[in-house]
PDB file of N, CA and C in Angstrom:
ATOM      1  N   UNK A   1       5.008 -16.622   9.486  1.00  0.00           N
ATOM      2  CA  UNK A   1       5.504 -15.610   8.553  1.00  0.00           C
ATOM      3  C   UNK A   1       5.772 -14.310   9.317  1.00  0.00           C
ATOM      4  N   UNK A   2       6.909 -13.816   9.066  1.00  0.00           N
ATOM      5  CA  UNK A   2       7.282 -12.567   9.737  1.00  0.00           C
ATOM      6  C   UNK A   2       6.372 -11.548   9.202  1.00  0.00           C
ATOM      7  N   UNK A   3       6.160 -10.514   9.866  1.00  0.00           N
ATOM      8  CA  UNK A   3       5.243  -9.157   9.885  1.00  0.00           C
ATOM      9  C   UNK A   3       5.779  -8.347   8.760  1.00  0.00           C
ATOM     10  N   UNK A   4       5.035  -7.478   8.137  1.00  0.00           N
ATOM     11  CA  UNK A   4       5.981  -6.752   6.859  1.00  0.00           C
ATOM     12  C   UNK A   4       5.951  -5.174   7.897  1.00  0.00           C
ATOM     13  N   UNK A   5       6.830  -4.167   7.149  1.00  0.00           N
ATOM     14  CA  UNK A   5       6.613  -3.060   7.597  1.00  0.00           C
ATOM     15  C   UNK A   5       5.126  -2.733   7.549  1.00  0.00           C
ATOM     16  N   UNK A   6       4.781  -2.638   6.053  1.00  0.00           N
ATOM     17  CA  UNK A   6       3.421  -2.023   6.114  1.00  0.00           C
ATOM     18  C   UNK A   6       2.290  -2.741   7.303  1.00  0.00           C
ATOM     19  N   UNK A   7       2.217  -4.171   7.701  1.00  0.00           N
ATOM     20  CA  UNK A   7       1.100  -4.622   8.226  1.00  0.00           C
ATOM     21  C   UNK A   7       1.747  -4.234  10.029  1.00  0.00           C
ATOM     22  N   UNK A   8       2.635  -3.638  10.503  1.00  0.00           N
ATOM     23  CA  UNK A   8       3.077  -3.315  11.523  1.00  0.00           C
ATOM     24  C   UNK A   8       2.516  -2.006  11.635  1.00  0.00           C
ATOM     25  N   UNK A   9       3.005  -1.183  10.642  1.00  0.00           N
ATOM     26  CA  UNK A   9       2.136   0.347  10.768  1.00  0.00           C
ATOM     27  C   UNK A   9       1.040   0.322  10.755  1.00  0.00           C
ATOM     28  N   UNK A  10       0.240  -0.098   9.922  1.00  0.00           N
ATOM     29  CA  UNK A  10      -1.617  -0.354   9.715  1.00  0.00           C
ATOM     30  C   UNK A  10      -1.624  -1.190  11.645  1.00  0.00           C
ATOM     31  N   UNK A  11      -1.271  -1.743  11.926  1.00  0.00           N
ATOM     32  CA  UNK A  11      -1.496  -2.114  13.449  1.00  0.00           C
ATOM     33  C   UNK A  11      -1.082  -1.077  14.021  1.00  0.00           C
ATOM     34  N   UNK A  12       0.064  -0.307  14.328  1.00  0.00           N
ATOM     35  CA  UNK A  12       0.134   0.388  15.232  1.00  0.00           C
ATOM     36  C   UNK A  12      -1.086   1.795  14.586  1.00  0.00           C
ATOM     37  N   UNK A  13      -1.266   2.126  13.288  1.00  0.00           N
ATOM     38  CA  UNK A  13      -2.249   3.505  13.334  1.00  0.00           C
ATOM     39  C   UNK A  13      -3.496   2.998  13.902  1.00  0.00           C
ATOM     40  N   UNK A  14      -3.785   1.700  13.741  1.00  0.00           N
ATOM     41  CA  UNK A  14      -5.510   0.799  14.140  1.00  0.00           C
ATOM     42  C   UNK A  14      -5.133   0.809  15.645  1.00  0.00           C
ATOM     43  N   UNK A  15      -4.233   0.459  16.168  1.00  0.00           N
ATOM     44  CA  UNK A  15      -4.203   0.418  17.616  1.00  0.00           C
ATOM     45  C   UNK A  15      -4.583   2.187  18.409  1.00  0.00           C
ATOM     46  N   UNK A  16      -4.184   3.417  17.420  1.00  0.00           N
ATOM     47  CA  UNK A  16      -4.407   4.553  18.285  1.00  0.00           C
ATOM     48  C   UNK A  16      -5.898   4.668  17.642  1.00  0.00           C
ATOM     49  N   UNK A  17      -6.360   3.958  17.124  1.00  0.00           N
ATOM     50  CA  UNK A  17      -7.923   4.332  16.179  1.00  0.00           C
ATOM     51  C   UNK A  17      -8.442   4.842  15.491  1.00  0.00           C
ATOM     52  N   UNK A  18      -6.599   5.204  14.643  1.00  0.00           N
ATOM     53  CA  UNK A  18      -6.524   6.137  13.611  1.00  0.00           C
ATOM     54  C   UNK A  18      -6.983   6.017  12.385  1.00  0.00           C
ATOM     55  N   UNK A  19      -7.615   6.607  11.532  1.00  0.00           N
ATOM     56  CA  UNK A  19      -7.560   6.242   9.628  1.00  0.00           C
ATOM     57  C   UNK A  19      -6.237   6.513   9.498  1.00  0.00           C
ATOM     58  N   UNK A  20      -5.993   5.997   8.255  1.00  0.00           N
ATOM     59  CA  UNK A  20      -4.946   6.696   7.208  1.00  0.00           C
ATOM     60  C   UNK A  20      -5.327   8.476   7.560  1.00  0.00           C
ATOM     61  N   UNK A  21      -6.018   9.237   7.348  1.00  0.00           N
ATOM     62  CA  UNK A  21      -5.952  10.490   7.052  1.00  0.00           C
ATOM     63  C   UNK A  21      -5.540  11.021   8.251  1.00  0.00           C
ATOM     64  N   UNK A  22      -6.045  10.156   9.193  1.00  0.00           N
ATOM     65  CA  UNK A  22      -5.462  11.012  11.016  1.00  0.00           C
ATOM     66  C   UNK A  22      -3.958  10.935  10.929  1.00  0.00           C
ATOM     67  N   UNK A  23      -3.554   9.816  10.719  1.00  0.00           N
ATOM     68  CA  UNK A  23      -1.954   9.450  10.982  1.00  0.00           C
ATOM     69  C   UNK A  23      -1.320  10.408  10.081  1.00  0.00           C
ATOM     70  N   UNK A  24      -1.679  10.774   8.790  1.00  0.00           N
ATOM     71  CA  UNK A  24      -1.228  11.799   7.696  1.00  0.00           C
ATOM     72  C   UNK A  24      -1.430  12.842   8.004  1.00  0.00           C
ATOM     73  N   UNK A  25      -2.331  13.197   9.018  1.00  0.00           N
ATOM     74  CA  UNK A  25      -2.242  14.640   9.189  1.00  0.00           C
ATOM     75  C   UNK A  25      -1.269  15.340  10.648  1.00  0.00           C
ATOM     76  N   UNK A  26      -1.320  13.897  11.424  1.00  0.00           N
ATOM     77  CA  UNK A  26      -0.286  13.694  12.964  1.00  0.00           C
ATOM     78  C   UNK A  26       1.021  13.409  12.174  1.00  0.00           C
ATOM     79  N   UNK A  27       1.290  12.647  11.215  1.00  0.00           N
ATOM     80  CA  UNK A  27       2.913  12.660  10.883  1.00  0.00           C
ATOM     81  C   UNK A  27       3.008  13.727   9.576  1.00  0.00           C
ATOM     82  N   UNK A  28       2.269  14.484   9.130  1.00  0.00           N
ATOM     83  CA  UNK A  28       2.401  14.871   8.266  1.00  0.00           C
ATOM     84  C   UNK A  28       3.305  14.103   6.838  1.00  0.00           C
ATOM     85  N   UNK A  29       3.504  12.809   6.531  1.00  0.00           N
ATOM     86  CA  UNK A  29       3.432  11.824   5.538  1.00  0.00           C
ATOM     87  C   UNK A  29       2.011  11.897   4.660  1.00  0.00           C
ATOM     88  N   UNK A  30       2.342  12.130   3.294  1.00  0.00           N
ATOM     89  CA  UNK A  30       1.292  12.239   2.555  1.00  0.00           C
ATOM     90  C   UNK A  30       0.164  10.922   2.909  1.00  0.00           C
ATOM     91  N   UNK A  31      -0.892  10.876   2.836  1.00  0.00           N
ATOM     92  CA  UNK A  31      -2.171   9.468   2.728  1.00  0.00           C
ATOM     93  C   UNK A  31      -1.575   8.674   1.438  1.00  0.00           C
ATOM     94  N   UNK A  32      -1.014   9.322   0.605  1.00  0.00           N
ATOM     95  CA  UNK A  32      -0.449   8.217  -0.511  1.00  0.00           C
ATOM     96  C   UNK A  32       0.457   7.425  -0.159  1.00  0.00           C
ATOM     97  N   UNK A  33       1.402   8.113   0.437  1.00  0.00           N
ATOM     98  CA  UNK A  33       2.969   7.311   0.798  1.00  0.00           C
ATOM     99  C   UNK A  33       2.076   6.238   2.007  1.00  0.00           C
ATOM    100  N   UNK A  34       1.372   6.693   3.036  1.00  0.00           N
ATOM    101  CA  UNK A  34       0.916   6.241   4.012  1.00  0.00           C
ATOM    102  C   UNK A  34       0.466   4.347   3.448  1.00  0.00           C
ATOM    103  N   UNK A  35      -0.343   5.015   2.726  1.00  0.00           N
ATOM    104  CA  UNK A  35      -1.242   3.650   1.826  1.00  0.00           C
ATOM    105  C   UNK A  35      -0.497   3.117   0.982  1.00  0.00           C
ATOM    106  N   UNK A  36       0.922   3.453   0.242  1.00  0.00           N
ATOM    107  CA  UNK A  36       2.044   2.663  -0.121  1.00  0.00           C
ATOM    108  C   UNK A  36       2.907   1.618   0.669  1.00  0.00           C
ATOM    109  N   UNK A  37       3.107   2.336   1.882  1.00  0.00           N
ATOM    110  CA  UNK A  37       3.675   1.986   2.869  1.00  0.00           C
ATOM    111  C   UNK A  37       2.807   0.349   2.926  1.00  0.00           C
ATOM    112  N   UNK A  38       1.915   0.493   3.316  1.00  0.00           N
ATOM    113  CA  UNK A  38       0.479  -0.136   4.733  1.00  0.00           C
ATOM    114  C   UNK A  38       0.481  -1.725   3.173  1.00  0.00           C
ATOM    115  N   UNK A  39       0.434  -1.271   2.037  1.00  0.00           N
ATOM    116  CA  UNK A  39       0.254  -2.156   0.979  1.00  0.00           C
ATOM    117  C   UNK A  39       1.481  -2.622   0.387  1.00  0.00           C
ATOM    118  N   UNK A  40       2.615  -2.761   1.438  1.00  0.00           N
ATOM    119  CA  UNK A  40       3.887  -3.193   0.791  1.00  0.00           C
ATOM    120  C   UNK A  40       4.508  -3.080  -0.386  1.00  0.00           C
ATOM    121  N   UNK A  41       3.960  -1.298  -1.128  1.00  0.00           N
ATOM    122  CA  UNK A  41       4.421  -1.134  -2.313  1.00  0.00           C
ATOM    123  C   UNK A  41       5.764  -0.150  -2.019  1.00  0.00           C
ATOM    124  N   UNK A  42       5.910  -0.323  -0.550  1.00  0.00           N
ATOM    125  CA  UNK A  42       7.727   0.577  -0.230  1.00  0.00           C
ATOM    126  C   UNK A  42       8.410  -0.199   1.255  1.00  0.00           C
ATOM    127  N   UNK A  43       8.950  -0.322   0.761  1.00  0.00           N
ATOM    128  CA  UNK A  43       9.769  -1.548   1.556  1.00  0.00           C
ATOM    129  C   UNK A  43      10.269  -1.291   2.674  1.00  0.00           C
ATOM    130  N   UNK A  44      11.504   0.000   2.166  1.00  0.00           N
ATOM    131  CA  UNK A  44      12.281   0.456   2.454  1.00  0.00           C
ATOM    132  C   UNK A  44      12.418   2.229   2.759  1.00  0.00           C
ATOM    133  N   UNK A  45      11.633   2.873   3.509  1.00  0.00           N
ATOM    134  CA  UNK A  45      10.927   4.394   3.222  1.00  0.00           C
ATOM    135  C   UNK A  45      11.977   5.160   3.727  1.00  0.00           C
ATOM    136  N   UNK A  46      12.465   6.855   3.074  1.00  0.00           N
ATOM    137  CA  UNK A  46      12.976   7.539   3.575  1.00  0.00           C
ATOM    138  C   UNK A  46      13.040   7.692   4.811  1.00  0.00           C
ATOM    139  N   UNK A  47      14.218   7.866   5.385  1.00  0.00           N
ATOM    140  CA  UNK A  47      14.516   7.663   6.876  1.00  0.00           C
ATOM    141  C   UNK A  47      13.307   9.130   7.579  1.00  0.00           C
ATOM    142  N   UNK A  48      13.366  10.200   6.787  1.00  0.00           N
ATOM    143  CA  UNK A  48      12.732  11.479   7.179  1.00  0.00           C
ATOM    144  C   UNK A  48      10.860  10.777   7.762  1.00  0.00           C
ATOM    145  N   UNK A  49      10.649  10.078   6.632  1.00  0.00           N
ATOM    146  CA  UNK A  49       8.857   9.569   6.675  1.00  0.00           C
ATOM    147  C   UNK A  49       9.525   8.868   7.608  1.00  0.00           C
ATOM    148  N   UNK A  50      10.417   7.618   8.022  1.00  0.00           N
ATOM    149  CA  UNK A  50      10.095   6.919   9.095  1.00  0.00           C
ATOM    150  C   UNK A  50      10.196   7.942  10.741  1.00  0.00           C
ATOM    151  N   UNK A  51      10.844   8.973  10.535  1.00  0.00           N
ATOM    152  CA  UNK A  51      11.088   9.510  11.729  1.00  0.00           C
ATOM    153  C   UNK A  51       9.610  10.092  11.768  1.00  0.00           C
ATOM    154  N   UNK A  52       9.167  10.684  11.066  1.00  0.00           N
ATOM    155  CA  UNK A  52       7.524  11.722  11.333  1.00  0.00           C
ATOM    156  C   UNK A  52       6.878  10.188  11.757  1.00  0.00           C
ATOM    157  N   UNK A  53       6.449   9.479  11.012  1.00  0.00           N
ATOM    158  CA  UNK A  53       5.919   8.365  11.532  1.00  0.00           C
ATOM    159  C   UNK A  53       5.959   7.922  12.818  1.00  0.00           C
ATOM    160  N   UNK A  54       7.377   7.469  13.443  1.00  0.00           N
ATOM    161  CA  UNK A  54       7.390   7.255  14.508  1.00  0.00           C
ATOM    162  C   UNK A  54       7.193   8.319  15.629  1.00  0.00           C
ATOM    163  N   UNK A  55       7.392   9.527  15.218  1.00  0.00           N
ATOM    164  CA  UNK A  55       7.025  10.835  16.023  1.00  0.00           C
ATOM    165  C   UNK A  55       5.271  10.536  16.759  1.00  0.00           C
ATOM    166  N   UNK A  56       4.561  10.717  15.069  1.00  0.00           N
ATOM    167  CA  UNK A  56       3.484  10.169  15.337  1.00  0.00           C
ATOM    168  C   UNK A  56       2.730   9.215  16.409  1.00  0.00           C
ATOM    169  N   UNK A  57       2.977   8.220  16.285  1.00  0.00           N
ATOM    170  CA  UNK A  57       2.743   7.124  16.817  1.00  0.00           C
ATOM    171  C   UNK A  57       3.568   6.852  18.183  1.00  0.00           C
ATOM    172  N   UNK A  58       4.131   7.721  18.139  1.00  0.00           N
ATOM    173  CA  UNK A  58       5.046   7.324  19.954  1.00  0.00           C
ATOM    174  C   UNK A  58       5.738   5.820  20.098  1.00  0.00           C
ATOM    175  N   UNK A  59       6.476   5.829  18.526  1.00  0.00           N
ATOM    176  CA  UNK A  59       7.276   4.084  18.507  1.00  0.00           C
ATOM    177  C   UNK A  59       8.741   5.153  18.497  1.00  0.00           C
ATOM    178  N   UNK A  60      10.157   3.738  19.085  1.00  0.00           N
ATOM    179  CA  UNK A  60      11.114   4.364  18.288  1.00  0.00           C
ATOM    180  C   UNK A  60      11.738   4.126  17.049  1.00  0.00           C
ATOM    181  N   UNK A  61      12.378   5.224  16.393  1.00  0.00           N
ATOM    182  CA  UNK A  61      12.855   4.839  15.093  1.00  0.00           C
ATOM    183  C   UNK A  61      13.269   3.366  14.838  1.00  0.00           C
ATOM    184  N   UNK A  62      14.055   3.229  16.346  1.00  0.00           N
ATOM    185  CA  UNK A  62      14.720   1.725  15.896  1.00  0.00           C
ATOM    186  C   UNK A  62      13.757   0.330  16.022  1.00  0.00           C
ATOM    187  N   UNK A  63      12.606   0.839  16.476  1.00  0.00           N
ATOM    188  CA  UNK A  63      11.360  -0.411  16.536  1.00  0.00           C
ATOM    189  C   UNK A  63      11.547  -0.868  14.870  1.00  0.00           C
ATOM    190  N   UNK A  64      11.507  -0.179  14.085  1.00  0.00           N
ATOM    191  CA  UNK A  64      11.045  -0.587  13.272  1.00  0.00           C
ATOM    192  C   UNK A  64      12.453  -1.086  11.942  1.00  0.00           C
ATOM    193  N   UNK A  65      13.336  -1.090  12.276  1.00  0.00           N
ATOM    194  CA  UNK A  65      14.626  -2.206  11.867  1.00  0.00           C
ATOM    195  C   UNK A  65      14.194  -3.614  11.588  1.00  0.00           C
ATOM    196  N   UNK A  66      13.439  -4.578  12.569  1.00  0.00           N
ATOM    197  CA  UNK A  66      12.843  -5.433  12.095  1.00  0.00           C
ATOM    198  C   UNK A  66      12.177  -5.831  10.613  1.00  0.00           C
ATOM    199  N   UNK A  67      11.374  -4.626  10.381  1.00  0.00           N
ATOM    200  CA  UNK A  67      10.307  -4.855   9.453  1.00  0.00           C
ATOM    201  C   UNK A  67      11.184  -4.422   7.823  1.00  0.00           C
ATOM    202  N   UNK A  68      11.744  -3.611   7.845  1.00  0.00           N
ATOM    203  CA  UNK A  68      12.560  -2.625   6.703  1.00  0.00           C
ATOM    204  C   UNK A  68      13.242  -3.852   6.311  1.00  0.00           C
ATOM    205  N   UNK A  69      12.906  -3.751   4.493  1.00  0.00           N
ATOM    206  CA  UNK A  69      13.576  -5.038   3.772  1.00  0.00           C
ATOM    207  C   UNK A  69      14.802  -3.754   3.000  1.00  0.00           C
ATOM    208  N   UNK A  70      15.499  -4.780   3.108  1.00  0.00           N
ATOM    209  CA  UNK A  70      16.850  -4.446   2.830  1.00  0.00           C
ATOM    210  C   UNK A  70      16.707  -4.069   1.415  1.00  0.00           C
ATOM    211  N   UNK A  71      17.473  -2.911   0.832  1.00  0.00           N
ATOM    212  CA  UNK A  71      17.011  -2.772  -0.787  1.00  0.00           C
ATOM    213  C   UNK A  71      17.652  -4.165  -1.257  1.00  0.00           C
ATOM    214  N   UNK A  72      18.862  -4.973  -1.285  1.00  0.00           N
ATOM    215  CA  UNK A  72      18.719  -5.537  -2.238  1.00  0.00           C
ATOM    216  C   UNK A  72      18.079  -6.991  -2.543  1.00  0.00           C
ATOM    217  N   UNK A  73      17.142  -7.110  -1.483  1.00  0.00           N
ATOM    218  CA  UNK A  73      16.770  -8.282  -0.953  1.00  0.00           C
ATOM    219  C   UNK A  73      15.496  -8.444  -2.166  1.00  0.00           C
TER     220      UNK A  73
END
């Protein structure tokens, strides 16, 4: 089974040894959206949250093309 966005981010914030609240306060992305994200309740996230995110975490934007479900899928 392919990886979802959310279980890619929850690995890469667990890989720097982050909580949710570290990564929210390094990407400045609310802990809600964060924990929306991580629980596959957003599929598809504003390009702005994916850029702080990847800022964050030292990925590039385009790492994460893989995981992003297409809206009409």
């Amino acid at each position: 089974m392919t990886q979802t966005l959310g279980q890619r981010l929850k690995e890469l914030r667990e890989g720097k040894g982050w909580t949710a609240t570290e990564l929210s306060y390094q990407s400045r992305v609310t802990q809600h959206t964060i924990g929306r994200i991580e629980n596959d309740r957003v599929t598809s996230p504003q390009m702005s949250i994916m850029i702080s995110l990847s800022e964050a975490l030292g990925v590039t934007l385009e790492s994460w093309i893989p995981y992003i479900k297409k809206q009409n899928q």
